[in-house]
PDB file of N, CA and C in Angstrom:
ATOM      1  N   UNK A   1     -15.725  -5.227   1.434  1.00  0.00           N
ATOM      2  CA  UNK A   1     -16.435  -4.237   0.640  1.00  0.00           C
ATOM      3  C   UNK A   1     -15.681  -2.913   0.650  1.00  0.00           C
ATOM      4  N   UNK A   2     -16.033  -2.345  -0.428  1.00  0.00           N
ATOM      5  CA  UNK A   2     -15.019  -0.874  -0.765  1.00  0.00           C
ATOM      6  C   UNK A   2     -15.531   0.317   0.014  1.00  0.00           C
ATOM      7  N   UNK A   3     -15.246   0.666   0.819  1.00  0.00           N
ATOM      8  CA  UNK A   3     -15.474   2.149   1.514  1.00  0.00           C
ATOM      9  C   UNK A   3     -15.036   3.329   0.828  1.00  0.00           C
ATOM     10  N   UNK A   4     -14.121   3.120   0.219  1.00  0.00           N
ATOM     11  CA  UNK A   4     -13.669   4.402  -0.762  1.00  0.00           C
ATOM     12  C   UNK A   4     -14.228   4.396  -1.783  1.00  0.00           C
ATOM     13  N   UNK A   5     -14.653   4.995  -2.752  1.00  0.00           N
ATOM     14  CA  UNK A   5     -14.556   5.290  -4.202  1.00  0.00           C
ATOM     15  C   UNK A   5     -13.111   6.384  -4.613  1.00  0.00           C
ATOM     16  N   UNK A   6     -12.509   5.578  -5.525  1.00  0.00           N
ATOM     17  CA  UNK A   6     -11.185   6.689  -5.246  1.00  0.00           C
ATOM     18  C   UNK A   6     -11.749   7.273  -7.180  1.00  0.00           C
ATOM     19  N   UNK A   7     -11.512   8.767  -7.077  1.00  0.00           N
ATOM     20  CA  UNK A   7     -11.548   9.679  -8.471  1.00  0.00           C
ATOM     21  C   UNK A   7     -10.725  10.250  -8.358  1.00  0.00           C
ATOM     22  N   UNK A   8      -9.907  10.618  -9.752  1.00  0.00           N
ATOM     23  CA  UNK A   8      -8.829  11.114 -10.701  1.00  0.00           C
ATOM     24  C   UNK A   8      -9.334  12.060 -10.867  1.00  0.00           C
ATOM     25  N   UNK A   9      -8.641  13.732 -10.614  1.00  0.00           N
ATOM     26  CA  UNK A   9      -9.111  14.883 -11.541  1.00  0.00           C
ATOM     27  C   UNK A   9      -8.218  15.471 -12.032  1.00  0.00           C
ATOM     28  N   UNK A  10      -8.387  15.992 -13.258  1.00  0.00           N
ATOM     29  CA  UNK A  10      -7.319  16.636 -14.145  1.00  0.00           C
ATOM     30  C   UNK A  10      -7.603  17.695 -14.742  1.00  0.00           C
ATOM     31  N   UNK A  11      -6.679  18.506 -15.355  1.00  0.00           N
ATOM     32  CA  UNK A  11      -6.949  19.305 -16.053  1.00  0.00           C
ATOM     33  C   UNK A  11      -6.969  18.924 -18.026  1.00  0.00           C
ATOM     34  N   UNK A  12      -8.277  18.820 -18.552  1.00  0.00           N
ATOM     35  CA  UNK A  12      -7.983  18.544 -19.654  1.00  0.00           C
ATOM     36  C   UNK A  12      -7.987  19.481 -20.824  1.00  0.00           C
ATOM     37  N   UNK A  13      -8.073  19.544 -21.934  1.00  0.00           N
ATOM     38  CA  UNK A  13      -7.851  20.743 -22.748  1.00  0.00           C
ATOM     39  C   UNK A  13      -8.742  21.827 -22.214  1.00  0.00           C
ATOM     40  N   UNK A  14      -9.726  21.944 -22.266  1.00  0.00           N
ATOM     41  CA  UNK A  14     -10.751  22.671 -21.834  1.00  0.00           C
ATOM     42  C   UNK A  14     -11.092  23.054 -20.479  1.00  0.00           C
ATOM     43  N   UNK A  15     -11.575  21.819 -19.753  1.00  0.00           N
ATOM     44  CA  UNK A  15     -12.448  21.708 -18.637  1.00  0.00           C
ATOM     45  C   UNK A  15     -11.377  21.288 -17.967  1.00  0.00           C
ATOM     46  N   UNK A  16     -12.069  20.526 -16.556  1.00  0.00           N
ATOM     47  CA  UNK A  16     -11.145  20.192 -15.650  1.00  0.00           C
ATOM     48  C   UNK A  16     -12.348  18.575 -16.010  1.00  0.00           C
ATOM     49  N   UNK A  17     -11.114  17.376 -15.693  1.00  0.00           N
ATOM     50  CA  UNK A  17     -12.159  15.846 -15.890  1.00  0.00           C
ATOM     51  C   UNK A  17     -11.673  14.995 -14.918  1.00  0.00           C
ATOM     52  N   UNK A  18     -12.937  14.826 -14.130  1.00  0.00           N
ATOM     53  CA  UNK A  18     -12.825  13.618 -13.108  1.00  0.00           C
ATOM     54  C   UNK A  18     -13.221  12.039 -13.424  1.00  0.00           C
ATOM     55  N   UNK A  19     -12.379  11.549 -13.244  1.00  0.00           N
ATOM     56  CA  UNK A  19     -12.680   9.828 -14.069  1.00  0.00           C
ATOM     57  C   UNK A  19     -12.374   8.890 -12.564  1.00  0.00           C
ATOM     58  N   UNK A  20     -13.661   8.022 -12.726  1.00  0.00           N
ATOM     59  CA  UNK A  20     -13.557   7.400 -11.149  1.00  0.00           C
ATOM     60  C   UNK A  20     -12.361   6.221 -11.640  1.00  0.00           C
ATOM     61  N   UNK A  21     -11.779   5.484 -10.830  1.00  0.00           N
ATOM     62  CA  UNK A  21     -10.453   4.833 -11.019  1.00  0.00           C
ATOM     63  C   UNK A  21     -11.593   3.133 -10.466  1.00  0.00           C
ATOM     64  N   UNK A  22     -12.819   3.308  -9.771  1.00  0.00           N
ATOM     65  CA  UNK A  22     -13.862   2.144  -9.360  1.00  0.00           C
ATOM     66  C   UNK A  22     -14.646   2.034  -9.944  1.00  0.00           C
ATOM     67  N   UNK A  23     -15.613   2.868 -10.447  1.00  0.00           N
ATOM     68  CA  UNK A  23     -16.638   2.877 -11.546  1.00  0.00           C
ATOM     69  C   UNK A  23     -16.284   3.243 -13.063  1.00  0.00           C
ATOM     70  N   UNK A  24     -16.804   2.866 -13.925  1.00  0.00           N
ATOM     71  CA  UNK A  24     -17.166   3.385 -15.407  1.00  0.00           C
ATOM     72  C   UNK A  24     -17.555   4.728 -15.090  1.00  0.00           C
ATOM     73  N   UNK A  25     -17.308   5.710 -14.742  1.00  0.00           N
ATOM     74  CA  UNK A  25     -18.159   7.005 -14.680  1.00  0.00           C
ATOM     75  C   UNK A  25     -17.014   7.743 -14.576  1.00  0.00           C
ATOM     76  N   UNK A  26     -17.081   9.196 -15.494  1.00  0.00           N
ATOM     77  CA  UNK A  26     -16.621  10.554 -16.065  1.00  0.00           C
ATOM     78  C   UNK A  26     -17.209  11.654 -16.628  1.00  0.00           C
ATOM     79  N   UNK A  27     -17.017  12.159 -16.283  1.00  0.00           N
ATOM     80  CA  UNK A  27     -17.324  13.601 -16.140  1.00  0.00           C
ATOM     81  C   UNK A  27     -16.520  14.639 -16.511  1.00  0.00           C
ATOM     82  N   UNK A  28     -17.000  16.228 -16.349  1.00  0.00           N
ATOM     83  CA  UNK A  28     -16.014  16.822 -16.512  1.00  0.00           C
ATOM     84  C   UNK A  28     -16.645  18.701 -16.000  1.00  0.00           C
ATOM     85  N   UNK A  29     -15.844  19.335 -15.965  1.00  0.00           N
ATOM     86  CA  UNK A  29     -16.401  20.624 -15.092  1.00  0.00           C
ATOM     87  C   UNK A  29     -15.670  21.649 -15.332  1.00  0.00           C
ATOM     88  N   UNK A  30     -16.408  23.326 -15.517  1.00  0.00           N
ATOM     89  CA  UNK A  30     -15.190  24.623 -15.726  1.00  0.00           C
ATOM     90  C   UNK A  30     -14.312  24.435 -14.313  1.00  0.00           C
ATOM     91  N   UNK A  31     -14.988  24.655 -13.742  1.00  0.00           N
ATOM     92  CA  UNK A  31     -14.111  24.652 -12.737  1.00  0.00           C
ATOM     93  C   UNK A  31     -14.093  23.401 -11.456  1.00  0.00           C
ATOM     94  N   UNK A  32     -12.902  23.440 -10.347  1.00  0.00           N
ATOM     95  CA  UNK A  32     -12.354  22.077  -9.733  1.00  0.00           C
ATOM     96  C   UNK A  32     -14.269  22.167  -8.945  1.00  0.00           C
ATOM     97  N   UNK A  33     -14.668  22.894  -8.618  1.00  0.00           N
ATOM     98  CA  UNK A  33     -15.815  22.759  -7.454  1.00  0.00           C
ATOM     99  C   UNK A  33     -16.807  22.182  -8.481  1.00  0.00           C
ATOM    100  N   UNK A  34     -17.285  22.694  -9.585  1.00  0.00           N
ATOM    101  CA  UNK A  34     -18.334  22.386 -10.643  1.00  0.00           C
ATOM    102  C   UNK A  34     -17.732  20.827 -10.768  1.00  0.00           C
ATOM    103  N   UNK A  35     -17.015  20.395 -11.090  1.00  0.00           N
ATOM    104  CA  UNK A  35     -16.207  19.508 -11.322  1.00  0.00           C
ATOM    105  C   UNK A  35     -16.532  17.816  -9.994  1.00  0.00           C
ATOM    106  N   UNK A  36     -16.441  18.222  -8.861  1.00  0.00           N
ATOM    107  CA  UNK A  36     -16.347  17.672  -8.060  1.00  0.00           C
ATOM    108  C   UNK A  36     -17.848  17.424  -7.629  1.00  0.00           C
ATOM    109  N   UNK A  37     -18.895  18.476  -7.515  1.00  0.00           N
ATOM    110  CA  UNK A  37     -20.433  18.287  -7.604  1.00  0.00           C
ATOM    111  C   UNK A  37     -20.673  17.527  -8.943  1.00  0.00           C
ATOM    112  N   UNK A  38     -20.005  17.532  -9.456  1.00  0.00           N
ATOM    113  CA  UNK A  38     -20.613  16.692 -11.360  1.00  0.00           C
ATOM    114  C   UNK A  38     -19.973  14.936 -10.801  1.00  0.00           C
ATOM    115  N   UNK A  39     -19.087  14.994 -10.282  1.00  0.00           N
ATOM    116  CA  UNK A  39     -18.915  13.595  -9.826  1.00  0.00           C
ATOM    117  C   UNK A  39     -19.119  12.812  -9.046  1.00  0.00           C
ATOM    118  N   UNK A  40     -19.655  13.392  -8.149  1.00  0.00           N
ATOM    119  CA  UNK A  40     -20.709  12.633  -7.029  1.00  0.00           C
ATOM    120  C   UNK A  40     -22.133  12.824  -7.421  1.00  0.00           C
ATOM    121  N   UNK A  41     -22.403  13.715  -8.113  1.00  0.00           N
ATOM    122  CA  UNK A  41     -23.759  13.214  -8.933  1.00  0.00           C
ATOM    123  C   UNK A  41     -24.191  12.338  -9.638  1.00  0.00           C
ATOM    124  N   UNK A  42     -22.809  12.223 -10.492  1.00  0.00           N
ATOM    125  CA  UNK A  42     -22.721  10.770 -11.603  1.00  0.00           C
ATOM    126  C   UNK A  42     -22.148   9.869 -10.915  1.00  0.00           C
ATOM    127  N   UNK A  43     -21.746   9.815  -9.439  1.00  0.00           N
ATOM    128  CA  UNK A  43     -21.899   8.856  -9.168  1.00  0.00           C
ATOM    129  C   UNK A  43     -22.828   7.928  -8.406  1.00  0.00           C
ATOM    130  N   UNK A  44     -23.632   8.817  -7.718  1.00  0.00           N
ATOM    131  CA  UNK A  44     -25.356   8.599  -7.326  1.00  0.00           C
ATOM    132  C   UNK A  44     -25.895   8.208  -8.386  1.00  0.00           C
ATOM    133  N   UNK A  45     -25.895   9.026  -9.819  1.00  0.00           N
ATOM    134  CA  UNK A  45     -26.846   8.360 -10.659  1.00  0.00           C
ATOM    135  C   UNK A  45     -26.786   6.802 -10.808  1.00  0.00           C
ATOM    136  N   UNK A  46     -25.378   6.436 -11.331  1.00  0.00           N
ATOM    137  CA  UNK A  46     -24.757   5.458 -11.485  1.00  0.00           C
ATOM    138  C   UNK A  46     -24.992   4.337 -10.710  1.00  0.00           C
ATOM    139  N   UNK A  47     -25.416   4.691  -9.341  1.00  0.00           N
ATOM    140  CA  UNK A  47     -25.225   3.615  -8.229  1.00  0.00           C
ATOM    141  C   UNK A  47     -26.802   3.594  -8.134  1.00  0.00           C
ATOM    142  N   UNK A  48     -27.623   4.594  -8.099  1.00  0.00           N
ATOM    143  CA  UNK A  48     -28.902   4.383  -8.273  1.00  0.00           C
ATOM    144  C   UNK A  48     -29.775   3.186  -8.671  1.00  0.00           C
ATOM    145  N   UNK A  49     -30.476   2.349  -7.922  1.00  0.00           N
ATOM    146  CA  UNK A  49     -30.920   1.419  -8.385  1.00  0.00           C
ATOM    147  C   UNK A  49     -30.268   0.141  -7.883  1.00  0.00           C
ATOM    148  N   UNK A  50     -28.780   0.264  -7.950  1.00  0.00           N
ATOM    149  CA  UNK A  50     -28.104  -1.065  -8.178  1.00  0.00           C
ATOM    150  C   UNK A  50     -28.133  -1.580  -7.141  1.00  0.00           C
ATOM    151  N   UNK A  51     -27.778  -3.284  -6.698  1.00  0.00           N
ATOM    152  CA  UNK A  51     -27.179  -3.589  -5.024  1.00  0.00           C
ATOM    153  C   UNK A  51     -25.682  -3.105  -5.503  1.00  0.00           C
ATOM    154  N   UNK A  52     -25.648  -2.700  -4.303  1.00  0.00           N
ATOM    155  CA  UNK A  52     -23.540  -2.101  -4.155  1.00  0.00           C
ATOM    156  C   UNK A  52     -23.240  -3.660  -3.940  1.00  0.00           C
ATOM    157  N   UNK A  53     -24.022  -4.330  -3.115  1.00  0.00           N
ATOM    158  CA  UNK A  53     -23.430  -5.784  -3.195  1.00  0.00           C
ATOM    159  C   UNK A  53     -22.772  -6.135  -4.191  1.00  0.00           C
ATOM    160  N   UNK A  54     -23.336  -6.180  -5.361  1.00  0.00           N
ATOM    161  CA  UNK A  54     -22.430  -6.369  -7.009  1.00  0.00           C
ATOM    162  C   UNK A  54     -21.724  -6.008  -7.028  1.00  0.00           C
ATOM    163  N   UNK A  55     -21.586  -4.636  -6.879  1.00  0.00           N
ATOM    164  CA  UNK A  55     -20.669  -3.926  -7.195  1.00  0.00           C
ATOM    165  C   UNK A  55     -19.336  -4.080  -5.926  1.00  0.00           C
ATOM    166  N   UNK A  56     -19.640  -4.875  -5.303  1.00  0.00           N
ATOM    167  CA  UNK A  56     -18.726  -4.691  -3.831  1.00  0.00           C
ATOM    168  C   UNK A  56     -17.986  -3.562  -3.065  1.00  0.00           C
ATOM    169  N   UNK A  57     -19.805  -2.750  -2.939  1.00  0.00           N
ATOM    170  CA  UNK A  57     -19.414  -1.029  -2.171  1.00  0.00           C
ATOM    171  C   UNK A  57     -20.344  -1.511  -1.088  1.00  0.00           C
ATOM    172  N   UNK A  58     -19.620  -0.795   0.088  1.00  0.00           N
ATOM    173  CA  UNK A  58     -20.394  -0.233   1.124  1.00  0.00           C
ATOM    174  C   UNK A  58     -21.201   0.551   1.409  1.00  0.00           C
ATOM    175  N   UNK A  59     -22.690   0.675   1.719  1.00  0.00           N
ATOM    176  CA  UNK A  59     -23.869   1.504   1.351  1.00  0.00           C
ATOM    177  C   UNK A  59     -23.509   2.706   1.703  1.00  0.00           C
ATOM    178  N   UNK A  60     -22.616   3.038   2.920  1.00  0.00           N
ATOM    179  CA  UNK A  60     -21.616   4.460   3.467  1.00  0.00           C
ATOM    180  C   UNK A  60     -20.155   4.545   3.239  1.00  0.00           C
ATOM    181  N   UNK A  61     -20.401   4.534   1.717  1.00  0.00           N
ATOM    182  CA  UNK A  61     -19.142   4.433   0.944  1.00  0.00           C
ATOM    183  C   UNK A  61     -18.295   6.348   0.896  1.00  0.00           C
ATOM    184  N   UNK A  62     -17.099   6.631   0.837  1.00  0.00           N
ATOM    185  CA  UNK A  62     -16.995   7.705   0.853  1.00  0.00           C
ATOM    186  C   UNK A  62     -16.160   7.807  -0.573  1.00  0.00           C
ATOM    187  N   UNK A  63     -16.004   9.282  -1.407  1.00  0.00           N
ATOM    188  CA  UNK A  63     -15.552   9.544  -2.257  1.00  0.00           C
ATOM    189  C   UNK A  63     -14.107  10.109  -2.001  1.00  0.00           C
ATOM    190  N   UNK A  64     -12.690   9.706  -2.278  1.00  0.00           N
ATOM    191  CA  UNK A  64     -11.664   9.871  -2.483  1.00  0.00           C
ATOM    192  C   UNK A  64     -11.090  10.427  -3.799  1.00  0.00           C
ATOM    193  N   UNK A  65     -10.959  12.140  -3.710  1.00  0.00           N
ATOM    194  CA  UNK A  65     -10.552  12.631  -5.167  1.00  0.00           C
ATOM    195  C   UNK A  65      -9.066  13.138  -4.741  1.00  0.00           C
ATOM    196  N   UNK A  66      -8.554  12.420  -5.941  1.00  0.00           N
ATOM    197  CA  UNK A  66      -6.522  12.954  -6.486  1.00  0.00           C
ATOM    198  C   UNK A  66      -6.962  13.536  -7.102  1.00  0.00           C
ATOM    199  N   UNK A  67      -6.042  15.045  -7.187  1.00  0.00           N
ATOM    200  CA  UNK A  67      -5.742  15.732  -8.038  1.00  0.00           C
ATOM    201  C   UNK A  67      -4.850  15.968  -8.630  1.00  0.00           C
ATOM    202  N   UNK A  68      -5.048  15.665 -10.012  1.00  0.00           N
ATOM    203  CA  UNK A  68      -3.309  15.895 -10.681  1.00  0.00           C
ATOM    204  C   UNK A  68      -2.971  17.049 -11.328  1.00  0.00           C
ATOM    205  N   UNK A  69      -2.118  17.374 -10.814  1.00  0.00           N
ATOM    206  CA  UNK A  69      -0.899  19.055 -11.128  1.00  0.00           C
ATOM    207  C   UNK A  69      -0.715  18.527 -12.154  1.00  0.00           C
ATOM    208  N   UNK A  70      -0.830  20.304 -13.146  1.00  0.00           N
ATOM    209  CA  UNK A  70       0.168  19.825 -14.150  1.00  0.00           C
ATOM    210  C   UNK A  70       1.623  20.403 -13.819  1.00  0.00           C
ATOM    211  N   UNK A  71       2.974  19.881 -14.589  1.00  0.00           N
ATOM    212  CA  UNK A  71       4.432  19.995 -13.810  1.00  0.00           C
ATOM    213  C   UNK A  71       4.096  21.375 -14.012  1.00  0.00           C
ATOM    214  N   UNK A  72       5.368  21.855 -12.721  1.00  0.00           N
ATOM    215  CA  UNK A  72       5.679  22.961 -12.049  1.00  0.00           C
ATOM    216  C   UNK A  72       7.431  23.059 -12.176  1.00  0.00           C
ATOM    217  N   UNK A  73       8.194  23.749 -12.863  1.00  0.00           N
ATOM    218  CA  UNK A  73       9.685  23.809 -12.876  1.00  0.00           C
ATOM    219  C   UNK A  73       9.969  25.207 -12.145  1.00  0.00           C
ATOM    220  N   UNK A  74      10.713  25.450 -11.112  1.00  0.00           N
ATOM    221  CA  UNK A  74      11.291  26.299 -10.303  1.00  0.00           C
ATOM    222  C   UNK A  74      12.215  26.965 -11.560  1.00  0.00           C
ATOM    223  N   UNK A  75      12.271  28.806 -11.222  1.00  0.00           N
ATOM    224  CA  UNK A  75      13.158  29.211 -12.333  1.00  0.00           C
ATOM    225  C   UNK A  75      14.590  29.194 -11.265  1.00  0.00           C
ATOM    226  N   UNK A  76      15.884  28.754 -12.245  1.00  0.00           N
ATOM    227  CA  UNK A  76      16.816  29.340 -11.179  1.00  0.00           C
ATOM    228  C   UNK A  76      17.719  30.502 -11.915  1.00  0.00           C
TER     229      UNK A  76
END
């Protein structure tokens, strides 16, 4: 069973968007903190109800968020 939930966050035109890489669930937030409370919410909602058995999660599953930079070029 999965102990992690691993989520993707990015910066997208606008907002900043977290997309879980385990669940169907995305989101999106002004900022990285708004952002990160919006995705463990949707992902409670999400899991709400269900057996994690199905889903093959561990009931003390933890959330794993990457964040992706956008590139960075050094001036020389």
């Amino acid at each position: 069973m999965k102990k992690i939930i691993q989520v993707k966050i990015y910066k997208g035109e606008k907002y900043y968007v977290a997309e879980c890489i385990d669940l169907p669930v995305v989101t999106q937030g002004k900022t990285v903190d708004e952002t990160i409370e919006n995705i463990k919410e949707a992902i409670s909602l999400h899991l709400e109800g269900e057996n994690l058995k199905e889903w093959d999660i561990s009931p003390d599953f933890s959330v794993l968020i990457n964040f992706e930079l956008e590139p960075f070029y050094a001036k020389t």
